[in-house]
Protein backbone atom coordinates (compact mmCIF):
# COMPACT_ATOMS: atom_id res chain seq x y z
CA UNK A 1 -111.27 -121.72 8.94
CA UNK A 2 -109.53 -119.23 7.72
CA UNK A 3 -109.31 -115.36 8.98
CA UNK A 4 -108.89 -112.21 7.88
CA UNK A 5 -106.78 -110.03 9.81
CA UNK A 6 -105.19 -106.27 9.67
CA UNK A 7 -101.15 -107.03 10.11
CA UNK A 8 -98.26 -104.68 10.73
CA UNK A 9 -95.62 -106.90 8.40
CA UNK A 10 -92.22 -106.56 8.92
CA UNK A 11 -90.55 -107.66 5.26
CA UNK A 12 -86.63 -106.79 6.09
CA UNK A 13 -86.38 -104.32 3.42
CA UNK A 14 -85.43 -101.36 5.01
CA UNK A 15 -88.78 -101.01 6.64
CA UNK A 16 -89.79 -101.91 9.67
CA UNK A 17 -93.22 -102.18 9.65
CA UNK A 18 -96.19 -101.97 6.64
CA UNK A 19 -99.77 -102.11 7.24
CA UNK A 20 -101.32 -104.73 5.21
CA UNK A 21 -104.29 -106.69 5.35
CA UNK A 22 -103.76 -110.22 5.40
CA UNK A 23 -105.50 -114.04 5.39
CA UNK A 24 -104.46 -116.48 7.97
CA UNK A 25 -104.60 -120.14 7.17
CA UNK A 26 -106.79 -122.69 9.16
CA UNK A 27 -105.63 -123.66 13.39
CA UNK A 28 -103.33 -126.61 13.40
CA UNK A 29 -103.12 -128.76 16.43
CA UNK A 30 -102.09 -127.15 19.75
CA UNK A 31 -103.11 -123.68 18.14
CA UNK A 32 -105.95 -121.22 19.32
CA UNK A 33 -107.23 -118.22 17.70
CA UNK A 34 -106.95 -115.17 19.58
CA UNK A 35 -108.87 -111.38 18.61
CA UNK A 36 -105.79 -109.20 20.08
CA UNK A 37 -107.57 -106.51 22.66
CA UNK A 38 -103.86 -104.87 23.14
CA UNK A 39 -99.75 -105.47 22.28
CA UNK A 40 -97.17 -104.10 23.79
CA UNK A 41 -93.60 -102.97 21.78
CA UNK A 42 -90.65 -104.29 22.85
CA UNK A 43 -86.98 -103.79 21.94
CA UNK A 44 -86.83 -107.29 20.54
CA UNK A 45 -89.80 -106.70 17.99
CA UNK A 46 -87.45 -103.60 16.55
CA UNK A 47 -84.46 -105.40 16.25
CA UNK A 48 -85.52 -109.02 14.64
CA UNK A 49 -87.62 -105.75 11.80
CA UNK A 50 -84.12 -104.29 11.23
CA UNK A 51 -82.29 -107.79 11.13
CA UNK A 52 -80.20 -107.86 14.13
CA UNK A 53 -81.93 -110.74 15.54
CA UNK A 54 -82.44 -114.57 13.71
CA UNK A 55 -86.07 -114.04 12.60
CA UNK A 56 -87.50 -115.04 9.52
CA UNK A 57 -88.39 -112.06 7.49
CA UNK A 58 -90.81 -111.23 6.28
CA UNK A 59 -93.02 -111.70 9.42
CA UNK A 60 -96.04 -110.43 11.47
CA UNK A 61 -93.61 -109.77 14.65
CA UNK A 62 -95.35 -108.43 18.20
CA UNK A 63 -94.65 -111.10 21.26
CA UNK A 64 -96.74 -108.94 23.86
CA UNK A 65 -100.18 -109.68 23.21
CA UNK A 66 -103.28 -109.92 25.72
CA UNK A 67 -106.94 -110.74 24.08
CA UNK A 68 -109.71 -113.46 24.02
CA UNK A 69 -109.61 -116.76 22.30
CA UNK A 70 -112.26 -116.68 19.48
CA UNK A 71 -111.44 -120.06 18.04
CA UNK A 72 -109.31 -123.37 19.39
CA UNK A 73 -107.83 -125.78 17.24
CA UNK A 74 -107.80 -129.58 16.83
CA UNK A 75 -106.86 -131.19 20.11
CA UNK A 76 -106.89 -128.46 22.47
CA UNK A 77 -108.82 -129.19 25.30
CA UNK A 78 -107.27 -126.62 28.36
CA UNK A 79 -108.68 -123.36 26.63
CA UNK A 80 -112.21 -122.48 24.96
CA UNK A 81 -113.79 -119.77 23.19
CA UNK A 82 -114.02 -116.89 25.51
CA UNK A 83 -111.49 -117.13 27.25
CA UNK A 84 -109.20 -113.92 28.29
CA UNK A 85 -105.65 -114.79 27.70
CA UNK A 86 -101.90 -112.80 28.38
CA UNK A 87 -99.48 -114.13 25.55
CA UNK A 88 -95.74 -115.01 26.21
CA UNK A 89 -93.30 -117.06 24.98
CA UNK A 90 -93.47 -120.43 23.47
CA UNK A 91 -92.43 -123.92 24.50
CA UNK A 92 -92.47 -127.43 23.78
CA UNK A 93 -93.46 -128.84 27.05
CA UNK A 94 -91.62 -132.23 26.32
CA UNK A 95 -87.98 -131.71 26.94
CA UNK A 96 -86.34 -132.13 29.95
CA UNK A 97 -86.24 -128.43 30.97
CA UNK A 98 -89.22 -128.40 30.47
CA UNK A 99 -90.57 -131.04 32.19
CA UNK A 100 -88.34 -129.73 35.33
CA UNK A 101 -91.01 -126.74 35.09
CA UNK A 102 -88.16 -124.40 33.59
CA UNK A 103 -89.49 -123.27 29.86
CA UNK A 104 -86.96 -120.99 29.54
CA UNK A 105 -84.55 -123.24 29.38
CA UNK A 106 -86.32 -125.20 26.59
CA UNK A 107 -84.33 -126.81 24.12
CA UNK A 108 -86.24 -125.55 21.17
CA UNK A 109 -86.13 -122.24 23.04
CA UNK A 110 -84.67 -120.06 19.72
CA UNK A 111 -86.51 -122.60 17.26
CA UNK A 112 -90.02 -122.04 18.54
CA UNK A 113 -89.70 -118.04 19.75
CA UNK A 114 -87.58 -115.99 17.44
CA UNK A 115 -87.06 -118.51 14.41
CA UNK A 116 -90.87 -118.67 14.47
CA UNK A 117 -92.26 -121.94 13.63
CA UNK A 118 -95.57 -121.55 11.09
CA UNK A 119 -94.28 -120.30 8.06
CA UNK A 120 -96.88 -120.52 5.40
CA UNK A 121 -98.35 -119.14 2.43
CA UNK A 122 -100.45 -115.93 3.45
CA UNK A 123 -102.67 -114.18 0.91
CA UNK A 124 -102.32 -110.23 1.27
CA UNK A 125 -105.47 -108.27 0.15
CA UNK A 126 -105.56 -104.88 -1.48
CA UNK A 127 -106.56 -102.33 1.20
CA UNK A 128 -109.13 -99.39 0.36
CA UNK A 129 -106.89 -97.21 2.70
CA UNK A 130 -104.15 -94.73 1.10
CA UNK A 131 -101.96 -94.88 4.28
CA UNK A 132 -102.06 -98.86 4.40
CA UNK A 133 -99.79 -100.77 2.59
CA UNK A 134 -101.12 -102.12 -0.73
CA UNK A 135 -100.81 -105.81 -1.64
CA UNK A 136 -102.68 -108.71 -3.16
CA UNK A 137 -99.57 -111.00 -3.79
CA UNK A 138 -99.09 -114.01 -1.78
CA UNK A 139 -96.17 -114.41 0.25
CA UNK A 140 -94.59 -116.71 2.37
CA UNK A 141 -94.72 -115.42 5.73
CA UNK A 142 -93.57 -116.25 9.44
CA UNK A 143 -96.41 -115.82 11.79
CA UNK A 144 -95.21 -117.58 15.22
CA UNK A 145 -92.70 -115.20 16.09
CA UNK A 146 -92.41 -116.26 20.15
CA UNK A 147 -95.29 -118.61 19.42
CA UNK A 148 -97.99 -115.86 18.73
CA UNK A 149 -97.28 -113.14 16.25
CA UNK A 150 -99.55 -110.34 17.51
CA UNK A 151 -99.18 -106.82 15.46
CA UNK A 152 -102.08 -107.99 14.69
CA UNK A 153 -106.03 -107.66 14.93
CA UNK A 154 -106.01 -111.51 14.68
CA UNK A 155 -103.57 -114.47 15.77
CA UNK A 156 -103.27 -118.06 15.78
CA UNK A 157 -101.14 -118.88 18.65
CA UNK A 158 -99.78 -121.63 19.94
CA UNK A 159 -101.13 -123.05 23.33
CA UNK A 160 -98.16 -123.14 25.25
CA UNK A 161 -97.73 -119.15 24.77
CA UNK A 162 -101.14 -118.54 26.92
CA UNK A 163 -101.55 -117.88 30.03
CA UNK A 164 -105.43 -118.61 31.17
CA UNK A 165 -106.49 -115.25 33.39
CA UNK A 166 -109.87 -115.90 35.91
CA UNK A 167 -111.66 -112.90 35.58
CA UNK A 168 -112.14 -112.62 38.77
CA UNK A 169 -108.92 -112.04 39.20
CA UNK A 170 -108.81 -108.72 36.86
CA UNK A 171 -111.23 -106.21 39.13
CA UNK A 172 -109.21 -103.17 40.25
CA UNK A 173 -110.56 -101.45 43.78
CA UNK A 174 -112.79 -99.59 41.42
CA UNK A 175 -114.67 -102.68 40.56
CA UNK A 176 -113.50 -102.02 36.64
CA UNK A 177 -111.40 -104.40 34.92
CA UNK A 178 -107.40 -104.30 34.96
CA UNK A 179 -107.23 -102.30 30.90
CA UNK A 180 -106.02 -104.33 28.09
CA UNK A 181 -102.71 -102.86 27.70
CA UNK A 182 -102.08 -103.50 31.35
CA UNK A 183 -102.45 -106.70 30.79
CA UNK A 184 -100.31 -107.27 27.74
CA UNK A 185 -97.93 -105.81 29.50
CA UNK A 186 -96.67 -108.71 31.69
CA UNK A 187 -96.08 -110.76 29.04
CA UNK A 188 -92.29 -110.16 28.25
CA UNK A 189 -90.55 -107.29 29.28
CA UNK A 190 -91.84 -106.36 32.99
CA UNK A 191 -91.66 -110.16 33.85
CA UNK A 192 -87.89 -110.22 32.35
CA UNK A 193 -87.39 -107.24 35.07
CA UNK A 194 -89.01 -108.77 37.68
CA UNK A 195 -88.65 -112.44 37.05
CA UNK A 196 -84.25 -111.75 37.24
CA UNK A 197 -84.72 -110.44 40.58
CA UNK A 198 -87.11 -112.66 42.13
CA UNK A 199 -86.17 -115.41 40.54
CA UNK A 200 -82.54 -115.05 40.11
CA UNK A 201 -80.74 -112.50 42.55
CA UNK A 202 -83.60 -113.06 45.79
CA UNK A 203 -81.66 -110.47 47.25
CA UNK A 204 -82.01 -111.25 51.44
CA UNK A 205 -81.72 -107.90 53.65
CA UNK A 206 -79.34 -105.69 53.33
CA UNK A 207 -78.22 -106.59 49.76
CA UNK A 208 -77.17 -104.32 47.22
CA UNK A 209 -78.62 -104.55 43.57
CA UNK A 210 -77.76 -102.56 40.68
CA UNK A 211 -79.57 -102.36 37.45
CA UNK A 212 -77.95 -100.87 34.30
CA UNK A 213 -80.33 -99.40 31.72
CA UNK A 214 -83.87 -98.12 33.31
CA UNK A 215 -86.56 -98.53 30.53
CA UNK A 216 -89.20 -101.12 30.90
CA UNK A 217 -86.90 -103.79 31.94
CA UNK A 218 -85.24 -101.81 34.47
CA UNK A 219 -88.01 -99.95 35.89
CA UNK A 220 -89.64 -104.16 36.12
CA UNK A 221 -86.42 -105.18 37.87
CA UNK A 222 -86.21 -101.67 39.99
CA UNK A 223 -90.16 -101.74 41.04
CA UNK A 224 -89.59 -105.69 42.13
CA UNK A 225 -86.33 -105.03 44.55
CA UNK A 226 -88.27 -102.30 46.12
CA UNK A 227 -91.28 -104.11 46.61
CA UNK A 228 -90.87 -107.65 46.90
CA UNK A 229 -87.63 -108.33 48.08
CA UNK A 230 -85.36 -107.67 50.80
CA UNK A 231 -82.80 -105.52 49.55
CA UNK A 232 -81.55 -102.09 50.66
CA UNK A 233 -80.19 -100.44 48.15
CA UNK A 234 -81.13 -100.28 44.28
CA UNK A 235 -79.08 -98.52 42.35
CA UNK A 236 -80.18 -97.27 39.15
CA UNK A 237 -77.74 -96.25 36.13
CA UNK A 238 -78.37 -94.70 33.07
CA UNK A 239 -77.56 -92.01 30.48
CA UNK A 240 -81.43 -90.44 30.61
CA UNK A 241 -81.68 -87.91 33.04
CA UNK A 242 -85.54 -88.48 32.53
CA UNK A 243 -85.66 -92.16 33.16
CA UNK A 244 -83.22 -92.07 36.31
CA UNK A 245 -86.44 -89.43 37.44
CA UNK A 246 -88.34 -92.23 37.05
CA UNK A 247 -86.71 -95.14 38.50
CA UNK A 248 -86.47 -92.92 41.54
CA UNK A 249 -89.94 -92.68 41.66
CA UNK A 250 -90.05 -96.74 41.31
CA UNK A 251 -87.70 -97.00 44.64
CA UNK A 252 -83.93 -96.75 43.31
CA UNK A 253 -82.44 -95.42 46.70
CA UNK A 254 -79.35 -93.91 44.42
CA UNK A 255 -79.68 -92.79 40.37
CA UNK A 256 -76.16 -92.30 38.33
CA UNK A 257 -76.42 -90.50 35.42
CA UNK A 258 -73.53 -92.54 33.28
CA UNK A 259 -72.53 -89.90 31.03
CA UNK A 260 -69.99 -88.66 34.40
CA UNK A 261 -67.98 -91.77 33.19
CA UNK A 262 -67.13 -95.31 33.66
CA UNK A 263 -64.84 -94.79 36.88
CA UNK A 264 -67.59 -92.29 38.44
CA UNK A 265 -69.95 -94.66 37.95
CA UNK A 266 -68.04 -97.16 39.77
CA UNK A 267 -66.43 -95.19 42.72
CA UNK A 268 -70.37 -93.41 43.45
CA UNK A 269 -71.80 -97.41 43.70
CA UNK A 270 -68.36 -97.97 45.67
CA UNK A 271 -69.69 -95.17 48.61
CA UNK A 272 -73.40 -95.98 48.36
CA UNK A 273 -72.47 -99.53 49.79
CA UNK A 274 -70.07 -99.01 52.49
CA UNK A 275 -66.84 -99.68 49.97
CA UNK A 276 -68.02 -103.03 48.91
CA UNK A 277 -69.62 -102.58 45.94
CA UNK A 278 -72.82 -104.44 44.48
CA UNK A 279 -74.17 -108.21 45.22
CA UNK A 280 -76.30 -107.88 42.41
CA UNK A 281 -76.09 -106.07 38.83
CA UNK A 282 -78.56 -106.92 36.03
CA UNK A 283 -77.77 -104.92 32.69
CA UNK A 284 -80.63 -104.31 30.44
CA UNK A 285 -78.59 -102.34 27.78
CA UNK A 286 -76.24 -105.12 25.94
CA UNK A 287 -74.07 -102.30 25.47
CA UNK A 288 -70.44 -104.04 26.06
CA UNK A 289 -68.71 -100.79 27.38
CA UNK A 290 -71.80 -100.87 30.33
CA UNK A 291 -71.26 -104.17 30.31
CA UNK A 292 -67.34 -103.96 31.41
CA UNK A 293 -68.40 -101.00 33.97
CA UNK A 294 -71.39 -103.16 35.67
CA UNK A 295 -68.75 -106.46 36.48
CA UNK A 296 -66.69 -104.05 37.70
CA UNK A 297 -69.07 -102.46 40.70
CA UNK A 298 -69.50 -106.20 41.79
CA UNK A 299 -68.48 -106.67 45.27
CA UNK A 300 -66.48 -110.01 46.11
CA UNK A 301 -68.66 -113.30 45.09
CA UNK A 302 -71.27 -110.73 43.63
CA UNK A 303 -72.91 -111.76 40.16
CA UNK A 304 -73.55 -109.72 37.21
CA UNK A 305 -76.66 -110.62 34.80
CA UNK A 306 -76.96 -110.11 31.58
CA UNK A 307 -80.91 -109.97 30.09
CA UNK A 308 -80.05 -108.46 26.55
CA UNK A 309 -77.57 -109.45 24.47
CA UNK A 310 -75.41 -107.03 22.73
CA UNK A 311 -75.57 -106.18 19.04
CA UNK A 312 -74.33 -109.02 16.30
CA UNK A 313 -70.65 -109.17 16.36
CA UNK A 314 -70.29 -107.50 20.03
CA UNK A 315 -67.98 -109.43 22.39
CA UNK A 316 -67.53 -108.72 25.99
CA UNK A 317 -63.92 -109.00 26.82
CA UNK A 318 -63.91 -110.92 30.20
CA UNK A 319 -60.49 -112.06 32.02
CA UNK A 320 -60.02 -115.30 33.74
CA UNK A 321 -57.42 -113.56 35.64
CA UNK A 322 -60.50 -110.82 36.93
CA UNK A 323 -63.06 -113.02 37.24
CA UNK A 324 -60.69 -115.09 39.57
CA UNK A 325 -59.16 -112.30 41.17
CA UNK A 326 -62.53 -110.31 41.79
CA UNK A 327 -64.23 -113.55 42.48
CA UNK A 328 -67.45 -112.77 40.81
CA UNK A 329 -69.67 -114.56 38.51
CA UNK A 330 -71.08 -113.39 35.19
CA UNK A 331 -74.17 -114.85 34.22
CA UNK A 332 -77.24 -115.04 31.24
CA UNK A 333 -80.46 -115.39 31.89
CA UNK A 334 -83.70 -115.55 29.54
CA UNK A 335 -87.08 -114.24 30.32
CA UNK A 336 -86.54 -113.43 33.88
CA UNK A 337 -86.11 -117.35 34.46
CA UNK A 338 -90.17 -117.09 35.01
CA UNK A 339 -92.51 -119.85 34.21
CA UNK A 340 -95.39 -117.81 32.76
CA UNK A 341 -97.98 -119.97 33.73
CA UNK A 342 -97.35 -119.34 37.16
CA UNK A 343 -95.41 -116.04 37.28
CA UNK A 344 -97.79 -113.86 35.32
CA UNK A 345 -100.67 -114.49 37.46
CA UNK A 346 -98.56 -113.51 40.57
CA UNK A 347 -97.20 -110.82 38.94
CA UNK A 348 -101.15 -109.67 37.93
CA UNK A 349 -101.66 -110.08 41.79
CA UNK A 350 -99.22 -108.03 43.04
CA UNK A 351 -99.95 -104.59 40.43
CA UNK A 352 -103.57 -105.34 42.01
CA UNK A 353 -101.65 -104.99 45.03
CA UNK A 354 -100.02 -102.13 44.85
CA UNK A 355 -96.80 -103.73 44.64
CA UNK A 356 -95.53 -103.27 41.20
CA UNK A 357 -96.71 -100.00 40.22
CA UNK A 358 -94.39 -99.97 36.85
CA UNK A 359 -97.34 -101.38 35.21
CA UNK A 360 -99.45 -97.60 35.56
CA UNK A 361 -96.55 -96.33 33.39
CA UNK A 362 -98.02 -98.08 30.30
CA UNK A 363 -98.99 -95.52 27.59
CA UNK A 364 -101.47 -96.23 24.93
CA UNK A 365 -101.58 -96.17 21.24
CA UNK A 366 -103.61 -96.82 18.79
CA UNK A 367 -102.81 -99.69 16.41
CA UNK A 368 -101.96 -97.39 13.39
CA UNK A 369 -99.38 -95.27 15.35
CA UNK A 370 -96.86 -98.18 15.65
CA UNK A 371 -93.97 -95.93 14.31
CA UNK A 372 -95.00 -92.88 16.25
CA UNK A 373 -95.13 -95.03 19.67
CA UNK A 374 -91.66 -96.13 18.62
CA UNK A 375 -89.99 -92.81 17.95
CA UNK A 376 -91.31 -91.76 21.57
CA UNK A 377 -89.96 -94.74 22.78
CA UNK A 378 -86.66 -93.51 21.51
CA UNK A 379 -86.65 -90.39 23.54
CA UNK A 380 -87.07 -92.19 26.39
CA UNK A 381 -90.01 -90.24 26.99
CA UNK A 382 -92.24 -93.15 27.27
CA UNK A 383 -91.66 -96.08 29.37
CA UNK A 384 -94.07 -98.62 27.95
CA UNK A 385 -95.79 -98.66 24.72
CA UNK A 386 -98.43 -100.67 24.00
CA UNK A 387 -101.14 -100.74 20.90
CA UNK A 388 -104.80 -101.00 21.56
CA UNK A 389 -106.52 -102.89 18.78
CA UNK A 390 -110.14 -101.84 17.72
C-alpha cells in the first residue's frame, strides 16, 4: 500500500532542502517499510543537494537512518513488522565481492547507493503549513539514495541496507534504551572512522596513526585507535581550534592546528614519532593541498587513506618518482571497509562499553531544523547532527 510521508526533498535548484509532504508508492520485492525514529546528517547528503556528487535530483536524500519496520514487502522473509533496524548502505548480495563478505566492494556499489535505484512517480500534497513547502504536482523522484532515503518520517528501504538490532542488546547501565539518534548514528560516518582503522590500518603497538580532518569521521577514526587498537600515538590535524579540543578529549596524544602551515605540520608529526614520521594517515577532508601534506608525514612503507574524495575536478598530483622514493602507499577505501551486518552490532557493543565514546557527542534536532543543524555543523561547533522524527 501506499504511504504518506513528510519529506525534506532535495530538487537541485539552488536549494538544498524543501519540506514537502509526499506519497510513496507500494513495497517492491526485497523492500521493507520503515517509520524513521531518528537520521543523522552527513557531508555526503549536502553535497549530492548542491550537485557535487552523481545523485539523481530531485530526491528524498538522508543515508543515516535508525527506526522500526512497519511494513515488509513481497518476498522478504529475514525481517518483520516490529522490528528495530540501523540503516546503511545498500548492496546486491550476488556479486563476487559480495559473496566474499566485502559489500563495499560491490560492483553495483555507485548504482545502488548514490545513483539511487527507485525512481518513480511520487504525488506531492499541498501542506496546511506556511513554512512547508507547497506542492500538489507529481514528480518523478529518486527515493533509494544508499538504498533507504530517510529525511523522512517514512521509507521504503531496501533489505540489504538493514541491520536487524536484538533489543536486548540496546539497554544502557541505566536499564533505558541506547536513544534513537545514537543509534542512527553508526550507520555511515562513525563506522567510516572506525571501520578504516580497524579494518584497514590494525595498527599493532607502538604504531603511529594520523588522521587529517577531526569532525565525525575523525573523531570515529580517533576514538577507535585509542580504544581498540594498539597504537601509541594519534595524531590529530585540523584547522578548528575547537575540534582539535575535542579530539583530544577522544585520545589524540598530539593536536596540530594546520593553519601554522604545511611544513609545520609535517616537521611537529616528524618529532612526535622519534623522526620517522606516521605508519598510518587517514584524511577525512578531500582537500588536495591536505592531501599532499598527509603523504608527506608518512614514514617509510607507511600508507595514506583517503575516505572522502575531493571536490569534482580536484586531482591529487602524486609522483611515481615519490611514491618510489618515499616508499609509501596511497590508498581508497569506502565505508570503513565494514560489513554492516556484522560491524554495526560490534560497534553498538563497544559505545555500551565504554569504548567508543564519540557516539555521546551526537546532538539532537528536531526534524524541521534540518538547515539550522547544518549551519552549526558548519562552525564546527557540533560534531554530530542528527534529526529526531516525531
Amino acid at each position: 500500500m501506499s504511504q504518506e510521508t513528510t519529506s525534506w526533498v532535495s530538487h537541485g535548484n539552488g536549494t538544498r532542502f524543501a519540506l514537502q509532504q509526499v506519497k510513496l508508492g507500494p513495497l517492491k520485492a526485497d523492500e521493507v517499510r520503515v517509520k524513521l525514529k531518528a537520521t543523522g546528517i552527513c557531508h555526503t547528503d549536502i553535497l549530492a543537494a548542491d550537485g557535487d556528487l552523481p545523485a539523481q535530483l530531485p530526491a528524498i536524500l538522508g543515508h543515516e537512518g535508525a527506526g522500526e519496520i512497519v511494513e515488509v514487502g513481497p518476498g522478504v522473509s529475514n525481517l518483520q513488522e516490529g522490528d528495530r533496524v540501523v540503516l546503511s548502505f545498500a548492496s546486491c548480495s550476488s556479486c563476487h565481492s559480495c559473496l566474499s563478505g566485502v559489500p563495499t566492494a560491490c560492483s553495483e556499489f555507485l548504482a545502488l547507493n548514490l545513483m539511487g535505484t527507485r525512481t518513480e512517480n511520487v504525488h506531492t500534497i499541498p501542506s496546511t503549513s506556511a513554512e512547508d513547502q507547497q506542492g500538489n504536482d507529481t514528480i518523478s523522484l529518486t527515493t533509494k539514495f544508499f538504498g533507504q532515503s530517510t529525511f523522512a518520517t517514512f521509507a521504503n528501504v531496501n533489505v540489504r541496507s538493514c541491520v536487524k538490532l536484538n533489543p536486548e542488546s540496546l539497554k544502557l547501565a541505566s536499564g533505558d534504551d541506547v536513544p534513537w539518534a545514537r543509534l542512527a548514528s553508526l550507520g555511515c560516518g562513525f563506522m567510516t572512522g572506525s571501520g578504516t582503522v580497524l579494518n584497514v590500518c590494525k595498527p599493532g603497538p607502538g604504531s603511529s596513526i594520523g588522521v587529517f580532518g577531526v569532525g565525525a569521521v575523525g573523531l570515529a577514526a580517533i576514538a577507535a585507535a585509542r580504544n581498540l587498537s594498539a597504537a601509541s600515538s594519534i595524531i590529530a590535524v585540523d584547522i578548528s581550534q575547537p575540534k582539535l579540543d575535542v579530539a583530544a578529549s577522544m585520545g589524540a596524544t598530539l593536536c596540530f592546528n594546520s593553519r601554522q602551515g604545511n611544513d609545520a605540520c609535517i616537521q611537529a608529526i616528524k618529532d612526535a614519532t622519534g623522526g620517522r614520521g606516521l605508519d598510518f594517515a587517514i584524511d577525512t577532508t578531500g582537500n588536495v593541498n591536505v592531501i599532499g601534506t598527509m603523504l608527506r608525514c608518512l614514514t617509510a612503507y607507511g600508507t595514506g587513506i583517503q575516505i572522502a574524495g575531493p571536490s569534482s575536478g580536484k586531482n591529487v598530483e602524486v609522483h611515481p618518482s615519490f611514491m618510489v622514493n618515499a616508499a609509501v602507499t596511497y590508498r581508497g577505501i569506502i565505508m570503513g571497509a565494514a560489513n554492516p551486518q556484522l560491524y554495526i552490532p560490534a560497534l553498538l557493543d563497544y559505545y555500551l562499553q565504554g569504548r567508543f565514546p564519540v557516539v555521546d557527542l551526537v546532538k539532537e534536532y528536531h526534524y524541521r531544523d534540518l538547515n539550522v543543524a547544518i549551519e552549526e555543523m558548519k562552525t564546527g561547533s557540533v560534531v554530530k547532527a542528527v534529526l529526531v522524527w516525531d
